[in-house]
Protein backbone atom coordinates (compact mmCIF):
# COMPACT_ATOMS: atom_id res chain seq x y z
CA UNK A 1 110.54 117.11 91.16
CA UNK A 2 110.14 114.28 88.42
CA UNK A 3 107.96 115.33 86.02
CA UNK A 4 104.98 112.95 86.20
CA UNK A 5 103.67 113.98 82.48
CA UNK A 6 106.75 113.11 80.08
CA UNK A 7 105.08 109.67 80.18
CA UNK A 8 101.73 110.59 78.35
CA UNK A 9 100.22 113.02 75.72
CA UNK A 10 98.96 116.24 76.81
CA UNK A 11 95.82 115.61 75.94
CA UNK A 12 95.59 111.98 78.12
CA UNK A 13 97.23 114.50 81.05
CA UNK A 14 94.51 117.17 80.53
CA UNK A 15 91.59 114.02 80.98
CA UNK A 16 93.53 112.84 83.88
CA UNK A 17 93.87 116.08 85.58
CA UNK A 18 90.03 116.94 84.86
CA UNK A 19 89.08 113.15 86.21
CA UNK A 20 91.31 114.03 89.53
CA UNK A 21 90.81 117.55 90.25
CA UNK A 22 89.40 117.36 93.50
CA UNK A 23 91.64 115.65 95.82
CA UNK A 24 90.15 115.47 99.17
CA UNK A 25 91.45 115.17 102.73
CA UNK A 26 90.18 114.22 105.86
CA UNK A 27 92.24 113.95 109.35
CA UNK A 28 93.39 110.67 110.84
CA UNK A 29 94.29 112.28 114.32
CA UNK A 30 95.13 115.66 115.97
CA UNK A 31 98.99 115.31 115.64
CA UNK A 32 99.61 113.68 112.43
CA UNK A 33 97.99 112.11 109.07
CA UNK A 34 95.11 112.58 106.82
CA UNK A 35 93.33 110.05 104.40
CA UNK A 36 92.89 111.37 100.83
CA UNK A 37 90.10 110.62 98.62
CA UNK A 38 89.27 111.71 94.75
CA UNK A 39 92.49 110.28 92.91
CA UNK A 40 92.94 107.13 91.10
CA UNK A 41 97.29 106.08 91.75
CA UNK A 42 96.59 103.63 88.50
CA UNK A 43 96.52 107.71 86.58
CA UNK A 44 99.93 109.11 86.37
CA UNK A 45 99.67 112.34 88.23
CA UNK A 46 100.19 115.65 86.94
CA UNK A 47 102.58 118.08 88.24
CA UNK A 48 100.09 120.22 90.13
CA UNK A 49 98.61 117.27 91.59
CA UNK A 50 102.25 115.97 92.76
CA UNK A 51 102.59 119.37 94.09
CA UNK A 52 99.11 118.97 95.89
CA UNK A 53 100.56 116.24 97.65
CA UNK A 54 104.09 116.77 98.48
CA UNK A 55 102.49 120.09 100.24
CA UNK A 56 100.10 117.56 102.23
CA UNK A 57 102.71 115.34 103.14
CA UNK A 58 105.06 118.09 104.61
CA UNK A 59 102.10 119.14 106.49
CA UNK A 60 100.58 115.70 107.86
CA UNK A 61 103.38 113.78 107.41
CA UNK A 62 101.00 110.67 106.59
CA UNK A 63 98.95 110.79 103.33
CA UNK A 64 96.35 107.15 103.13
CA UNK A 65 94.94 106.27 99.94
CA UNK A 66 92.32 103.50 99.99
CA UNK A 67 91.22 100.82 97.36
CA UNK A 68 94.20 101.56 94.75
CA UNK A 69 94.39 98.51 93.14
CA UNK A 70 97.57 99.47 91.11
CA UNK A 71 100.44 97.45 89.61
CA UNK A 72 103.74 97.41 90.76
CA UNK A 73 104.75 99.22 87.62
CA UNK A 74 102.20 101.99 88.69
CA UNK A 75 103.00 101.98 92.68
CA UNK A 76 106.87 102.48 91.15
CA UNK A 77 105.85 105.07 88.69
CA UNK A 78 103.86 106.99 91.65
CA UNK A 79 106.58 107.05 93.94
CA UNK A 80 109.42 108.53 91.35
CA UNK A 81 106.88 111.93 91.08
CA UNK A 82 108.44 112.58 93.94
CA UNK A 83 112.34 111.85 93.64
CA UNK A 84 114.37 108.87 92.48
CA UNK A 85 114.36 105.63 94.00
CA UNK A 86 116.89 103.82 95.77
CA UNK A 87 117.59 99.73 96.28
CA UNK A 88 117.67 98.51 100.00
CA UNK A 89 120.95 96.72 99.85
CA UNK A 90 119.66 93.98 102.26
CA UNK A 91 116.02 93.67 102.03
CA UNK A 92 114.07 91.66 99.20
CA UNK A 93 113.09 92.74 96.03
CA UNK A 94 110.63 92.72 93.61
CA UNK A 95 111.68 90.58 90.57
CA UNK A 96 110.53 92.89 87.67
CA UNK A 97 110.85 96.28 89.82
CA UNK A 98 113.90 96.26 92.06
CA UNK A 99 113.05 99.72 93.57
CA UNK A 100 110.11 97.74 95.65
CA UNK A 101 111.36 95.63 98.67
CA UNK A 102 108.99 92.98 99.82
CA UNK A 103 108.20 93.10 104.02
CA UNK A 104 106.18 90.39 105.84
CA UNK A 105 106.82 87.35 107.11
CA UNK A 106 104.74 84.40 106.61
CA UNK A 107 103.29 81.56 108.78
CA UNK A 108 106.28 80.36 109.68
CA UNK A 109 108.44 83.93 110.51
CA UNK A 110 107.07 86.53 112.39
CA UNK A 111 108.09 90.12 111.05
CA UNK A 112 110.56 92.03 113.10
CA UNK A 113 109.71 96.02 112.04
CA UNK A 114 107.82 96.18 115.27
CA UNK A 115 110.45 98.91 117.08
CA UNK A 116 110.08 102.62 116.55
CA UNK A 117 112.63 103.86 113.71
CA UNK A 118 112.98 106.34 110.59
CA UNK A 119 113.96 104.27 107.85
CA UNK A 120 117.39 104.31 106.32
CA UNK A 121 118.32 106.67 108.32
CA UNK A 122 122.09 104.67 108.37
CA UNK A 123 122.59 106.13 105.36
CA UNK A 124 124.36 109.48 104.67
CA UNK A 125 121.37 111.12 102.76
CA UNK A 126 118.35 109.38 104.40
CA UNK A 127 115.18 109.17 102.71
CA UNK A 128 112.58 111.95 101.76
CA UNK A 129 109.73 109.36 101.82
CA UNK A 130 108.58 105.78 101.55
CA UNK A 131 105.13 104.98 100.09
CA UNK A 132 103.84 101.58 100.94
CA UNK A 133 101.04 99.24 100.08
CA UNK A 134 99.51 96.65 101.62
CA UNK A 135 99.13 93.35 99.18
CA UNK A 136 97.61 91.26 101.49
CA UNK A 137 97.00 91.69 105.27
CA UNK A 138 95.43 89.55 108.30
CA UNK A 139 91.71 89.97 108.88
CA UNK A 140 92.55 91.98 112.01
CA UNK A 141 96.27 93.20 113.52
CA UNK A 142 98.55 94.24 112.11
CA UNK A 143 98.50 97.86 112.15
CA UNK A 144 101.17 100.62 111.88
CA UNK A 145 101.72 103.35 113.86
CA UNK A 146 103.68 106.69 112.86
CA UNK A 147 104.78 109.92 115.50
CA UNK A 148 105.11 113.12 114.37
CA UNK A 149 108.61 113.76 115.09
CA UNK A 150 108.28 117.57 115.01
CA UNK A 151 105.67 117.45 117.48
CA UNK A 152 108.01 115.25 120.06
CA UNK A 153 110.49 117.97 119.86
CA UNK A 154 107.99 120.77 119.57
CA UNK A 155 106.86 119.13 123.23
CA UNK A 156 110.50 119.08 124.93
CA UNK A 157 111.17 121.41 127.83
CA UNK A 158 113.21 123.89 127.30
CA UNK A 159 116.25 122.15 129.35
CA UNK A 160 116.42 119.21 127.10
CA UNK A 161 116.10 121.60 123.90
CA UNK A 162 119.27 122.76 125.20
CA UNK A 163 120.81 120.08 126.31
CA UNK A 164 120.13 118.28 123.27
CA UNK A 165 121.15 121.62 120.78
CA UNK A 166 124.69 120.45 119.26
CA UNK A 167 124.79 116.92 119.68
CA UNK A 168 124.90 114.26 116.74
CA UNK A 169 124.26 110.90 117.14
CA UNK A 170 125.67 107.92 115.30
CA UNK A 171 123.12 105.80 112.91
CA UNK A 172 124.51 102.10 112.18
CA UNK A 173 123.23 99.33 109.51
CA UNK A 174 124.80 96.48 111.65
CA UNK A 175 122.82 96.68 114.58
CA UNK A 176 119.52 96.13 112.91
CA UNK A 177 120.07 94.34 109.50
CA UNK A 178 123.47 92.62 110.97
CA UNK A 179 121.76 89.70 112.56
CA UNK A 180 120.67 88.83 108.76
CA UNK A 181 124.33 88.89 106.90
CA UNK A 182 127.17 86.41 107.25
CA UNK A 183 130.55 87.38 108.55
CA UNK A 184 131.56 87.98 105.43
CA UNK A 185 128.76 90.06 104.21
CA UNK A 186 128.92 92.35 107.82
CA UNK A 187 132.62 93.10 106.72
CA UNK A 188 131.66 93.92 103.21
CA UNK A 189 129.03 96.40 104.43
CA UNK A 190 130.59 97.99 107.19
CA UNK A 191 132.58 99.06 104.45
CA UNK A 192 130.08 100.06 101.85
CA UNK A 193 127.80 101.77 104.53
CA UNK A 194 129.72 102.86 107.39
CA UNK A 195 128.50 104.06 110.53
CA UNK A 196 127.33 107.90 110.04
CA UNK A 197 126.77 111.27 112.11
CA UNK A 198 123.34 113.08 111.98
CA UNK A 199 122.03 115.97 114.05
CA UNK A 200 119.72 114.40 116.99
CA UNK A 201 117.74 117.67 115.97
CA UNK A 202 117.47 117.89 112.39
CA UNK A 203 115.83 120.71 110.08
CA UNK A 204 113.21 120.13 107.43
CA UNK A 205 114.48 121.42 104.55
CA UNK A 206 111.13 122.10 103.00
CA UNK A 207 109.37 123.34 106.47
CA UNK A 208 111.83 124.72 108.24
CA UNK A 209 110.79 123.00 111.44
CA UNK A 210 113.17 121.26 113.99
CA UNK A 211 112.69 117.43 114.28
CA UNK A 212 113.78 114.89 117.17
CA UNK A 213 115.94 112.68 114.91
CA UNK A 214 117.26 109.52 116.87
CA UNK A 215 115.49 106.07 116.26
CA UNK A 216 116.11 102.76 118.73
CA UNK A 217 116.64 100.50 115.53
CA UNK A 218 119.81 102.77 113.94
CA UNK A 219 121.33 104.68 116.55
CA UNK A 220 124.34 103.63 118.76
CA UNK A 221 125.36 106.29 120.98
CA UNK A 222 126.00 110.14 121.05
CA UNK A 223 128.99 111.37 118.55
CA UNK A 224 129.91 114.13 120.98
CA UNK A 225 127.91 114.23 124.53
CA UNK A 226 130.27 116.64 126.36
CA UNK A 227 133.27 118.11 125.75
CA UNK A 228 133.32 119.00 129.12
CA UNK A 229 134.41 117.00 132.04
CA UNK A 230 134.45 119.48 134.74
CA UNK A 231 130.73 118.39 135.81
CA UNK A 232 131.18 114.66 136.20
CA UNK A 233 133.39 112.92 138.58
CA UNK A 234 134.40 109.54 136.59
CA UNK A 235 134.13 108.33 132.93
CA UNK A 236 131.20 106.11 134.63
CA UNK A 237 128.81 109.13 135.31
CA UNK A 238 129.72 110.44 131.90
CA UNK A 239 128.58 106.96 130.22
CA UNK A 240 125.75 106.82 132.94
CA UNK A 241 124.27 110.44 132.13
CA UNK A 242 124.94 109.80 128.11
CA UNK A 243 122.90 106.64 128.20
CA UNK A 244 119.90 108.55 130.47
CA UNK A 245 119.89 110.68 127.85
CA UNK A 246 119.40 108.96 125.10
CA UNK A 247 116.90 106.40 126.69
CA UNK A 248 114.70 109.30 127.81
CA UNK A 249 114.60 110.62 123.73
CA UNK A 250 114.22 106.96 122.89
CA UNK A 251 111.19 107.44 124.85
CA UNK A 252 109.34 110.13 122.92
CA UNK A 253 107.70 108.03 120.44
CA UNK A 254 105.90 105.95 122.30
CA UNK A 255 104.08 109.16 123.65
CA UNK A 256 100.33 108.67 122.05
CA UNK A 257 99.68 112.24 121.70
CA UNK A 258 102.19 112.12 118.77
CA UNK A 259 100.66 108.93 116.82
CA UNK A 260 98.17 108.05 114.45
CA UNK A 261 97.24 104.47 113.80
CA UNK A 262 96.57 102.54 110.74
CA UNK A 263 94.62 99.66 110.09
CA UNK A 264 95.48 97.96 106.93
CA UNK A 265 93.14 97.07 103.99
CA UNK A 266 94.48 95.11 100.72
CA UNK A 267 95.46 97.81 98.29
CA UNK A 268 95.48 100.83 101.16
CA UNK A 269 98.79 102.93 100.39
CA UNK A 270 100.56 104.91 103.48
CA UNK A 271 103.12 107.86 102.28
CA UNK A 272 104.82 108.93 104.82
CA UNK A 273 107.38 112.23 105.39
CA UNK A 274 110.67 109.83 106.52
CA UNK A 275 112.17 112.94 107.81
CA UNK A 276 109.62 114.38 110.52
CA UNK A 277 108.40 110.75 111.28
CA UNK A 278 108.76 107.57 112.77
CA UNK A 279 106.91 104.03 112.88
CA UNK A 280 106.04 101.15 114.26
CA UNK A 281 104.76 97.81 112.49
CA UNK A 282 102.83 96.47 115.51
CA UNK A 283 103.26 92.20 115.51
CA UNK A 284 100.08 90.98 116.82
CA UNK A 285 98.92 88.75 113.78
CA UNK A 286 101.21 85.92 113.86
CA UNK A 287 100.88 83.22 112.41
CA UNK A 288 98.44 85.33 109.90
CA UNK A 289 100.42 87.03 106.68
CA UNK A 290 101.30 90.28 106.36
CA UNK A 291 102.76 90.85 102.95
CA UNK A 292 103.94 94.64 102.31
CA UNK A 293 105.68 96.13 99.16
CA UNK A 294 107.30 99.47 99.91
CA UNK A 295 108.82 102.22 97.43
CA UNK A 296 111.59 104.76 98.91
CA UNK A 297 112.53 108.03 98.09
CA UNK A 298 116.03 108.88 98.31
CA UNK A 299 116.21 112.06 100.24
CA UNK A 300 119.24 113.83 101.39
CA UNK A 301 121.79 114.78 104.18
CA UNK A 302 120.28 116.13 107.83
CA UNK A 303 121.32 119.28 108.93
């Protein structure tokens, strides 16, 4: 972990720490998310309070501050406690801090995030976590939703556990961000970012738990759905069954035993666990604004 204290004296870290020593949480919903209260994100954390919170976000997956009215510099700053920072190769970016990407549309484009999906996860080390903040928001809509990931897998019968045991699936830039590139520019990243394999169930490497780990936006197909032929009678009914398959898993986040919802405020901050989770951006504003900037973590590769 970054230390969060190189950037001040001791004796500014020992006022912050006393002025933030009780960090407080309270649940959003039974599967996933808590809001947290007593902590000012303009301070720069301390390393036990960093630790507080990357504890709280393996657990709930969703950590909510309200009214932090911080800079862009600070929201940066708060984010690299937690890891280095990476630059969305398509997205826009902040002028002065290219580590934030800007999300929204405005009156004129609707925003397109609302599909259930783990971000970045066409990358071959996904991210640990993304923290975003809402800069300015419609006066009612646009909320997000996120699934606790662990939980839809937790929930599987035992049949799909082992059907599903073994197989990796295929994540892809193109299908998603494609539509937004030139020609020119989809050849250029297909070869910077090609097409990788991750475990549909993935491990959290800080938990330990098993996590359902295929999202509609990034995922193409199954990398290996049977090596075995002797069970189908055509390469129809293999294609048939593979796409069953993956349509039912599809359909696990939409299950609303797994969610918790979130109704924006300006300057409320969701961090969210990008392995165990996924979200939704629901688009039920337009033509109000919905401006967004978001912070990600770089993580690293699913096993």
């Amino acid at each position: 972990m970054i230390d969060c204290e190189d950037s001040i004296s001791h004796t500014q870290a020992r006022v912050n720490v006393a002025s933030q020593a009780s960090i407080e949480f309270k649940r959003i919903s039974p599967a996933i998310g808590v809001e947290i209260s007593g902590i000012d994100l303009r301070q720069p954390l301390s390393d036990p309070q960093a630790q507080e919170l990357r504890q709280a976000l393996v657990a709930h997956k969703v950590l909510v501050f309200r009214d932090q009215n911080i800079t862009p510099a600070q929201h940066v700053a708060f984010a690299r406690c937690f890891g280095d920072l990476e630059h969305h190769p398509v997205l826009p970016q902040h002028p002065e801090h290219p580590e934030l990407v800007l999300l929204g549309g405005n009156n004129k484009t609707p925003g397109t995030e609302n599909v259930y999906h783990t971000d970045v996860s066409w990358r071959e080390t996904p991210s640990t976590a993304s923290v975003l903040r809402c800069v300015e928001c419609p006066e009612v809509g646009g909320d997000t939703v996120w699934v606790n990931m662990e939980a839809a897998y937790e929930k599987l019968p035992e049949t799909r556990k082992q059907q599903i045991s073994g197989l990796f699936a295929v994540h892809d830039i193109l299908p998603s961000f494609g539509a937004r590139m030139s020609p020119e520019e989809q050849a250029l990243a297909r070869g910077k970012y090609p097409p990788v394999v991750h475990p549909v169930v993935r491990t959290h490497p800080e938990s330990g738990k098993k996590i359902l780990y295929v999202n509609e936006t990034f995922v193409t197909h199954f990398a290996n759905f049977t090596s075995d032929f002797s069970g189908f009678r055509s390469a129809n009914e293999i294609h048939a069954q593979q796409h069953d398959l993956m349509e039912y898993l599809l359909r696990q986040p939409a299950i609303l035993e797994y969610q918790m919802r979130l109704r924006w405020q300006p300057n409320t901050i969701a961090m969210w666990d990008n392995r165990s989770t996924q979200h939704y951006a629901v688009q039920d504003y337009f033509p109000a604004v919905r401006r967004m900037h978001r912070a990600t973590v770089i993580g690293d590769k699913p096993f």
